[in-house]
C-alpha atoms as a PDB file:
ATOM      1  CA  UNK A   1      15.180  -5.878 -18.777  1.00  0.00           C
ATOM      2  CA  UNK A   2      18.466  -5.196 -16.723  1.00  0.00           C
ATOM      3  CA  UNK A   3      19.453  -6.795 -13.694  1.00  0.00           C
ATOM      4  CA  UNK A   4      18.632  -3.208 -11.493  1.00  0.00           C
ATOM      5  CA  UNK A   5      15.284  -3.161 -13.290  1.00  0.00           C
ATOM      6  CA  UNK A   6      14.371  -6.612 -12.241  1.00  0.00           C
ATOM      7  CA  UNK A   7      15.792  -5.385  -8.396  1.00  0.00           C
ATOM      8  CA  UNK A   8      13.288  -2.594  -8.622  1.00  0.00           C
ATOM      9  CA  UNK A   9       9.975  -4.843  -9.645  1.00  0.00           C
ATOM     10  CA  UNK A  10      10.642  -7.004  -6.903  1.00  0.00           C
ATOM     11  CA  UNK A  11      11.317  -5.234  -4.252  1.00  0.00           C
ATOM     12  CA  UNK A  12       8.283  -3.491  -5.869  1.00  0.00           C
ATOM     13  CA  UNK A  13       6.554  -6.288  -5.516  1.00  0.00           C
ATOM     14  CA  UNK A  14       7.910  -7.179  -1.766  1.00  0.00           C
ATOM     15  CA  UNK A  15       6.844  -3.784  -0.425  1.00  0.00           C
ATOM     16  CA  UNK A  16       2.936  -4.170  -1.857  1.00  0.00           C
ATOM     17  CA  UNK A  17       2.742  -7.602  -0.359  1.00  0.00           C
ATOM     18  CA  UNK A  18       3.510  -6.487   2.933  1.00  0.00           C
ATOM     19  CA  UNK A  19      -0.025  -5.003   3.168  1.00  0.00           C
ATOM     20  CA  UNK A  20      -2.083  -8.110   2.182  1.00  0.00           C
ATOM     21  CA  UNK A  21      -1.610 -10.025   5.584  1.00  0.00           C
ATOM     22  CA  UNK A  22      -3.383  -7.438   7.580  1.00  0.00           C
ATOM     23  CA  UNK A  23      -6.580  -6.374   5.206  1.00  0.00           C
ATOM     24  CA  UNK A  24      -6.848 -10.132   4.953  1.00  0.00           C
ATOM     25  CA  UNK A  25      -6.747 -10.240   8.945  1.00  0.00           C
ATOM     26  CA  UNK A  26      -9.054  -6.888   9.441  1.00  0.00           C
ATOM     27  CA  UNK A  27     -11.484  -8.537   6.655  1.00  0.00           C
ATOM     28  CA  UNK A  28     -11.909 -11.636   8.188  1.00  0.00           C
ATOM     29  CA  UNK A  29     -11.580 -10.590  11.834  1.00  0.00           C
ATOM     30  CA  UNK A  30     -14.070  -7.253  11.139  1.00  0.00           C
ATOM     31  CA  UNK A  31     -11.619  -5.397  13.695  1.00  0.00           C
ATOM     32  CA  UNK A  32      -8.978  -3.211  13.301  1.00  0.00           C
ATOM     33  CA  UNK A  33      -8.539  -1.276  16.447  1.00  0.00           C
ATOM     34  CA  UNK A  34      -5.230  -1.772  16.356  1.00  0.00           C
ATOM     35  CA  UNK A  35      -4.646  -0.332  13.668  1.00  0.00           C
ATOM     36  CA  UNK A  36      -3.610   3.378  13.696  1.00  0.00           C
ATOM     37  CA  UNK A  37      -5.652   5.763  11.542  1.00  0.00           C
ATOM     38  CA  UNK A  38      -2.446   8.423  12.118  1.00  0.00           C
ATOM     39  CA  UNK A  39      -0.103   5.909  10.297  1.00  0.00           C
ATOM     40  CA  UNK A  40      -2.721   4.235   7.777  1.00  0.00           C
ATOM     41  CA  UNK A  41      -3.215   8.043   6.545  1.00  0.00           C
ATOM     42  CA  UNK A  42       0.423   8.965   6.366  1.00  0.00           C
ATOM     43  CA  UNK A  43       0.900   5.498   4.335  1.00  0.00           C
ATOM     44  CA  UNK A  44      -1.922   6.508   1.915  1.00  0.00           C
ATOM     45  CA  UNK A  45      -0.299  10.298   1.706  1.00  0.00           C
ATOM     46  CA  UNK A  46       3.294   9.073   0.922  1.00  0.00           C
ATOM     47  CA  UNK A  47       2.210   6.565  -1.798  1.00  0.00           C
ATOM     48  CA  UNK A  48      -0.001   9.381  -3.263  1.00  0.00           C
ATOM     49  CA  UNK A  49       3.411  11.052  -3.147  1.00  0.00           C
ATOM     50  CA  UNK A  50       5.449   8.297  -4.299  1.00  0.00           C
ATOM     51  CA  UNK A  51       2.964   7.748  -7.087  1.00  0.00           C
ATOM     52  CA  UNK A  52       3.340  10.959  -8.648  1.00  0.00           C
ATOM     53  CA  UNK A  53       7.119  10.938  -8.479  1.00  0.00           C
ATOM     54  CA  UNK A  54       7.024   7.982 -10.424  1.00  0.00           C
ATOM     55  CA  UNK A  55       4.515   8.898 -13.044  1.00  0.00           C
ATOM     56  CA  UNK A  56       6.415  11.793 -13.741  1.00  0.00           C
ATOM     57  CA  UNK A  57       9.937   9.738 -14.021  1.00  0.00           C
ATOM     58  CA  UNK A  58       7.976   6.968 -15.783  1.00  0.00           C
ATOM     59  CA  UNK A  59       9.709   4.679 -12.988  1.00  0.00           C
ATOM     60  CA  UNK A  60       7.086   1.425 -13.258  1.00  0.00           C
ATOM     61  CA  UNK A  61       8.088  -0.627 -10.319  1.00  0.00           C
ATOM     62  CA  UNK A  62       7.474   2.630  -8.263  1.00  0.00           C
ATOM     63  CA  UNK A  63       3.976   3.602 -10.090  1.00  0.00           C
ATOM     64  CA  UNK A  64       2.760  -0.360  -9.807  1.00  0.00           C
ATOM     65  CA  UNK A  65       3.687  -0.740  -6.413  1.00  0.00           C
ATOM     66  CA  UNK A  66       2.664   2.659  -5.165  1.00  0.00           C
ATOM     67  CA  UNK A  67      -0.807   2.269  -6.999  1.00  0.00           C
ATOM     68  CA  UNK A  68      -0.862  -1.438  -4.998  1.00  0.00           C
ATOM     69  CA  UNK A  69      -0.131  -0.176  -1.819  1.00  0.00           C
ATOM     70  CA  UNK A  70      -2.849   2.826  -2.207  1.00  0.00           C
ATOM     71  CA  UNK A  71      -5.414   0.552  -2.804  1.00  0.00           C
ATOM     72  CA  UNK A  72      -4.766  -1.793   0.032  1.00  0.00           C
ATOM     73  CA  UNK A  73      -4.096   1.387   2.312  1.00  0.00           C
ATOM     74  CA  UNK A  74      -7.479   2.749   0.964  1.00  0.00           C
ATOM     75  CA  UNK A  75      -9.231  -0.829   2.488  1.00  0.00           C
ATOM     76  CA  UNK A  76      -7.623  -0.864   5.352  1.00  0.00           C
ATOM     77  CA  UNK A  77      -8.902   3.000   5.851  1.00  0.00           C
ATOM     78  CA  UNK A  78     -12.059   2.037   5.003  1.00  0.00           C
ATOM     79  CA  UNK A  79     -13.072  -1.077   6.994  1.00  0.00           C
ATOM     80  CA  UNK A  80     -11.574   1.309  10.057  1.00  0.00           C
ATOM     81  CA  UNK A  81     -13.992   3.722   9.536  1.00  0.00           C
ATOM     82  CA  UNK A  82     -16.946   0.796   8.947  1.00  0.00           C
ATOM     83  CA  UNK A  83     -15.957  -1.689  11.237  1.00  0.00           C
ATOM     84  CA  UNK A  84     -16.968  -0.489  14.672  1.00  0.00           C
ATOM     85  CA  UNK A  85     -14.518  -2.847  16.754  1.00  0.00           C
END
């Protein structure tokens, strides 16, 4: 593993962790209306996009970050649809 390769896993890994703060916060607090459902959707559209771009380049850092940030976009999405404050 090159030095660009190891640039790309962690700012892989620096853009996925960016996300755990707040479903920690909307978790624990069971509120997230703050939180806009225009921008949580564009997030989870974009890493659907970004995913694919890097499954087809077989670019890992992009397809392990992208899949991390999906999932935590996906919980954030869905505790603002089931958390009613």
């Amino acid at each position: 593993m090159n030095w660009i390769e190891i640039a790309g896993h962690m700012g892989g890994i620096m853009s996925s962790i960016t996300f755990i703060p707040q479903v920690y916060k909307a978790w624990k607090s069971k509120s997230v209306g703050d939180l806009s459902l225009t921008m949580m959707i564009i997030v989870f559209i974009s890493t659907i996009v970004w995913l694919i771009y890097g499954i087809s380049l077989n670019l890992w850092p992009v397809i392990i970050a992208n899949t991390i940030i999906c999932f935590l976009s996906l919980l954030l999405l869905y505790f603002k649809f089931t958390f009613k404050r």
